[in-house]
Protein backbone atom coordinates (compact mmCIF):
# COMPACT_ATOMS: atom_id res chain seq x y z
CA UNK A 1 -12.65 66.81 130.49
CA UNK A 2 -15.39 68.23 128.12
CA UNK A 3 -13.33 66.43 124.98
CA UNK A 4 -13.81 62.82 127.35
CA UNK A 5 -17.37 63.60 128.19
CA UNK A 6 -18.14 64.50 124.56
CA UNK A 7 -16.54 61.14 123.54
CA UNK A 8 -18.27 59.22 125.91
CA UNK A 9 -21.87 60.59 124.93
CA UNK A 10 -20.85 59.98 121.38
CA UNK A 11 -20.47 56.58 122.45
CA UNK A 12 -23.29 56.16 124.09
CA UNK A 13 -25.75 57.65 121.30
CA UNK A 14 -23.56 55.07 118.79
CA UNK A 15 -24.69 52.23 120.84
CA UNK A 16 -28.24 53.31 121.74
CA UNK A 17 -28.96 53.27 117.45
CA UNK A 18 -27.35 50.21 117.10
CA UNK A 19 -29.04 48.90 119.53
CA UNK A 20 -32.65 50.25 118.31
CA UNK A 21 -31.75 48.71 114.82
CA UNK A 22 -30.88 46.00 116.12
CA UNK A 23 -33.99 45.46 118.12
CA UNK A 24 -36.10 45.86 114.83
CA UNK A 25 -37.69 42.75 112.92
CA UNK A 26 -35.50 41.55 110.07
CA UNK A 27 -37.12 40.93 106.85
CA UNK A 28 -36.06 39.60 103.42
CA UNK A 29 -37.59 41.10 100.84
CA UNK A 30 -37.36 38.55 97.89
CA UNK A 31 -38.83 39.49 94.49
CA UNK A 32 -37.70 40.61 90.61
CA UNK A 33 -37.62 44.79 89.17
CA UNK A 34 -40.17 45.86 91.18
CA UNK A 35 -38.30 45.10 94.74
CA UNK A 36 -34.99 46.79 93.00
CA UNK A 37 -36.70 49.82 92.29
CA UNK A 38 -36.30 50.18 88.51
CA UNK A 39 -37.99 53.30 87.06
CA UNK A 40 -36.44 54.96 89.20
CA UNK A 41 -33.22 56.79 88.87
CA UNK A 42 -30.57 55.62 89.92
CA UNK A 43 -32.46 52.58 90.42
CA UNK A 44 -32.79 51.47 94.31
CA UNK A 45 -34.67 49.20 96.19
CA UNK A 46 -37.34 52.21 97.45
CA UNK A 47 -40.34 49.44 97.32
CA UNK A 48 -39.00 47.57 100.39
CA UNK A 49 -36.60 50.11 101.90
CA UNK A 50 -39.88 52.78 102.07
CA UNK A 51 -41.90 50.27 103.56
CA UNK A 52 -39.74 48.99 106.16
CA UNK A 53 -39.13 52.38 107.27
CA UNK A 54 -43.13 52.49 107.90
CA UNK A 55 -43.03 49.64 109.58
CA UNK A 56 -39.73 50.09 111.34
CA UNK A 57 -38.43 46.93 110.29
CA UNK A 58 -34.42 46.19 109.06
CA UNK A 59 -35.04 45.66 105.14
CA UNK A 60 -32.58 43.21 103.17
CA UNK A 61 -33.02 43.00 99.90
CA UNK A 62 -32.70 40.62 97.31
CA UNK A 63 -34.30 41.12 94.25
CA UNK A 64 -33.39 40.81 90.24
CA UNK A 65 -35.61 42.14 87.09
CA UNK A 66 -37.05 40.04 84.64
CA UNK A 67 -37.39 36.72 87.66
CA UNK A 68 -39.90 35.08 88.64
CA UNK A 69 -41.28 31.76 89.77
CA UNK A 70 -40.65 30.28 86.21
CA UNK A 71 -38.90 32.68 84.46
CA UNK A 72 -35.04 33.23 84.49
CA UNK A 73 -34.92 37.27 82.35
CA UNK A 74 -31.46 37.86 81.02
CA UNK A 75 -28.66 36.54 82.92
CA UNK A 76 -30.87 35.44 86.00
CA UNK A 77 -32.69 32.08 87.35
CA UNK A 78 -36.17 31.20 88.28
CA UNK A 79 -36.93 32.52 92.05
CA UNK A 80 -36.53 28.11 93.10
CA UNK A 81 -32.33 28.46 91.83
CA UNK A 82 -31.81 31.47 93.07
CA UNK A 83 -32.98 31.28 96.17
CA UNK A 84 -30.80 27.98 96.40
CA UNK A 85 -27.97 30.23 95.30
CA UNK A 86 -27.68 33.76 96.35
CA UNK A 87 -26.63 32.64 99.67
CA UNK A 88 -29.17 35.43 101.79
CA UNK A 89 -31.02 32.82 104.06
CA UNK A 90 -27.82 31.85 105.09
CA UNK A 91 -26.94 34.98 106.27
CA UNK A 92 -29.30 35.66 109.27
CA UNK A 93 -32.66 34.60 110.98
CA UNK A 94 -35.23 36.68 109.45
CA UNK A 95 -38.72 37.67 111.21
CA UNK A 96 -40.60 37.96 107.92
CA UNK A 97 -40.09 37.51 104.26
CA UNK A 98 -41.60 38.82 101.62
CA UNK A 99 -41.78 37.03 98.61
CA UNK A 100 -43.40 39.61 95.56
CA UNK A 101 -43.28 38.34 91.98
CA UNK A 102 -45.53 37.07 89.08
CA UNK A 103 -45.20 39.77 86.86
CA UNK A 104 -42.49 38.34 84.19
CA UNK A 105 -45.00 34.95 84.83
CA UNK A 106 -47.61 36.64 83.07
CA UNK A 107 -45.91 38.22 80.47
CA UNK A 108 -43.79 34.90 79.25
CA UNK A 109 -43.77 32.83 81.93
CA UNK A 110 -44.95 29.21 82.37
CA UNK A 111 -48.56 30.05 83.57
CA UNK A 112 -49.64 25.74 84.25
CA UNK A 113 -47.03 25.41 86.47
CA UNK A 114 -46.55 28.47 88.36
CA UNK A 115 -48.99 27.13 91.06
CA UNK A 116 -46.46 24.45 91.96
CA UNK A 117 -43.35 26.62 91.30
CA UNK A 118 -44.90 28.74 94.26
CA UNK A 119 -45.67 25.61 96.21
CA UNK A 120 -41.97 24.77 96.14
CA UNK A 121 -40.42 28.22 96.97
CA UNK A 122 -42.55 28.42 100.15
CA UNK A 123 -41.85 24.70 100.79
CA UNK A 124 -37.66 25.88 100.48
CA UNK A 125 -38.29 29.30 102.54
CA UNK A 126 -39.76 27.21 105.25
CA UNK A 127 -37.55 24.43 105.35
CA UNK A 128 -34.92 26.92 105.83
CA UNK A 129 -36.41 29.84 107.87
CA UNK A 130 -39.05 27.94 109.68
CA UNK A 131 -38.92 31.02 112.19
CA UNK A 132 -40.38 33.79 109.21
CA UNK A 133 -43.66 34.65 108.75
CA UNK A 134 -44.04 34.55 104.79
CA UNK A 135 -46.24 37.03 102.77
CA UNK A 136 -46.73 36.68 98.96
CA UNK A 137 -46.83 40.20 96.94
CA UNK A 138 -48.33 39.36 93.47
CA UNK A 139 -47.27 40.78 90.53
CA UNK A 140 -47.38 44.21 89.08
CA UNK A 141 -49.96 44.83 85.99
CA UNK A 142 -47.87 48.23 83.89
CA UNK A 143 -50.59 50.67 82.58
CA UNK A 144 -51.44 49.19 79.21
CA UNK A 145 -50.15 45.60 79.54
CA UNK A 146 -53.29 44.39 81.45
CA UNK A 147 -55.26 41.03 79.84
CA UNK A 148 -56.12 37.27 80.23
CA UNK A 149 -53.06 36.57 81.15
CA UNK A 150 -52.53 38.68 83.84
CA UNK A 151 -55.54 38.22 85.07
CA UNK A 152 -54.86 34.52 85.47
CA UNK A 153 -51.71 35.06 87.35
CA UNK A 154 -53.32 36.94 89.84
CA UNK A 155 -55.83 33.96 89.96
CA UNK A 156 -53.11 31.50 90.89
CA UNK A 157 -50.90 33.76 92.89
CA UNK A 158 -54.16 34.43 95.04
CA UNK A 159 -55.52 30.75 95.29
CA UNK A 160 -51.68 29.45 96.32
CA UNK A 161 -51.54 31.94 98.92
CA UNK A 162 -54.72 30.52 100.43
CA UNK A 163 -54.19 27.21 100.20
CA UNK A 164 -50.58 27.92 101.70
CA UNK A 165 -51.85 29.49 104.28
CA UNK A 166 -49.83 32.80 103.76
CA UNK A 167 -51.49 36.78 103.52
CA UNK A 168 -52.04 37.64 100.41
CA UNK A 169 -50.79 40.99 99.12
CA UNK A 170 -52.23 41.91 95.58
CA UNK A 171 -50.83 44.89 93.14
CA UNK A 172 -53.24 43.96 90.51
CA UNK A 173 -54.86 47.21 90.15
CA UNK A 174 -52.34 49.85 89.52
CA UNK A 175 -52.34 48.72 85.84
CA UNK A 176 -55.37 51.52 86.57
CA UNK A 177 -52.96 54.52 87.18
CA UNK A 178 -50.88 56.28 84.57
CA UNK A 179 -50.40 59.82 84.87
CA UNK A 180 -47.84 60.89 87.71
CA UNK A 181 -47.50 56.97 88.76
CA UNK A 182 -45.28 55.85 85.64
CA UNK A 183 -41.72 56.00 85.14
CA UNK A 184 -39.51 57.12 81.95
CA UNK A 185 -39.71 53.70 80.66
CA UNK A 186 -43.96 53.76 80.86
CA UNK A 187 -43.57 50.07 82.31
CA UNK A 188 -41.95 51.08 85.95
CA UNK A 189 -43.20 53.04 88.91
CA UNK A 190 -41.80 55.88 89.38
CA UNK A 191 -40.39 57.75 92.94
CA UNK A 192 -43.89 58.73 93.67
CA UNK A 193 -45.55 55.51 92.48
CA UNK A 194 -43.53 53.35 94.80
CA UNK A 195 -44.53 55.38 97.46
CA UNK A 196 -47.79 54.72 97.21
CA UNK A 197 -46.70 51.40 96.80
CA UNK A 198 -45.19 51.44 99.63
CA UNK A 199 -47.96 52.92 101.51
CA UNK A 200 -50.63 50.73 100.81
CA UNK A 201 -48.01 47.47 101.57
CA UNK A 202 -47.22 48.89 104.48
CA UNK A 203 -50.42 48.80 105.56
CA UNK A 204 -50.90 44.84 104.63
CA UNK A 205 -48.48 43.61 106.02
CA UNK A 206 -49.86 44.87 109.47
CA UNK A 207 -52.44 42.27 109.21
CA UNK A 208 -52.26 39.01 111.37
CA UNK A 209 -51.30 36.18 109.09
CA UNK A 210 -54.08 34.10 108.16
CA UNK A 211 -54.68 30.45 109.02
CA UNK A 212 -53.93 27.60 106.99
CA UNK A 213 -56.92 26.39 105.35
CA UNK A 214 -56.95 22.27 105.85
């Protein structure tokens, strides 16, 4: 009798956490190194899976280093193609998405058309997850690499999130911190960096969406 009642409270405490995950929002988190957690070791996704535990959201996670909206890195495609091809908004309804990129822009990207290379990603995400609430994270300025060009990006990544009427998340100024922030490779965060990370886009993403300017 105390074996069945065991079993049956097992049961019950199975179903109660499926349940509670279940019950959480479900976000795609779309983006390049940064969202897979490189400089970190072994390299995981702790960006996106540290904030959604914050936030108590169910984290998927799609993200390849060296992308970006019009840059491929080795062996991968522009966010537009992969997005068309990795098959993950066909996989579920997701509450939010969070698209985070325009690092690899900035260092050898395309920089006159990344405006309407973002323009056509949201234009995709929306045709095909009209449901989602969409946030842009811009790109990631390593200690040391800062200049005119990333300080355009972050121009254009900021201006296309107004005008497409999503919140704009910006990671511009971590190019500031150094010492306990960078991984092995000096380009990364490390553990403790994308924690902080984490922290502070945790604490964005709380924030209504804004309007859409007209």
């Amino acid at each position: 009798m105390l074996a069945v009642l065991a079993g049956l409270l097992c049961t019950v405490l199975v179903f109660e956490s499926s349940s509670q995950a279940s019950d959480r929002p479900q976000a795609l988190f779309f983006g390049d190194s940064l969202f897979a957690g490189t400089g970190v070791t072994p390299k995981r996704p702790v960006l996106p899976t540290d904030t959604s535990r914050l936030l108590r959201w169910q984290p998927t996670v799609d993200a390849f280093g060296g992308t970006g909206f019009t840059t491929g890195g080795k062996h991968g495609k522009p966010y537009l193609d992969r997005l068309k091809h990795d098959r993950y908004l066909q996989r579920r309804h997701y509450d939010v998405i969070v698209l985070e990129g325009g690092t690899n822009d900035a260092l050898y990207g395309d920089l006159p058309v990344m405006a309407s290379r973002i323009a056509e990603v949201v234009d995709y995400l929306r045709a095909r997850q009209p449901g989602a609430r969409l946030v842009l994270v811009g790109g990631y300025t390593p200690h040391g690499h800062e200049g005119p060009r990333f300080d355009e990006a972050e121009a254009i990544l900021e201006k296309a999130a107004a005008d497409l009427g999503l919140l704009y998340v910006s990671q511009f100024g971590y190019h500031r911190l150094d010492r306990g922030f960078l991984g092995k490779d000096h380009f990364h965060p490390n553990r403790a960096g994308y924690r902080l990370m984490a922290r502070d886009l945790a604490t964005h993403l709380r924030t209504p969406a804004p309007k859409l300017s007209v």
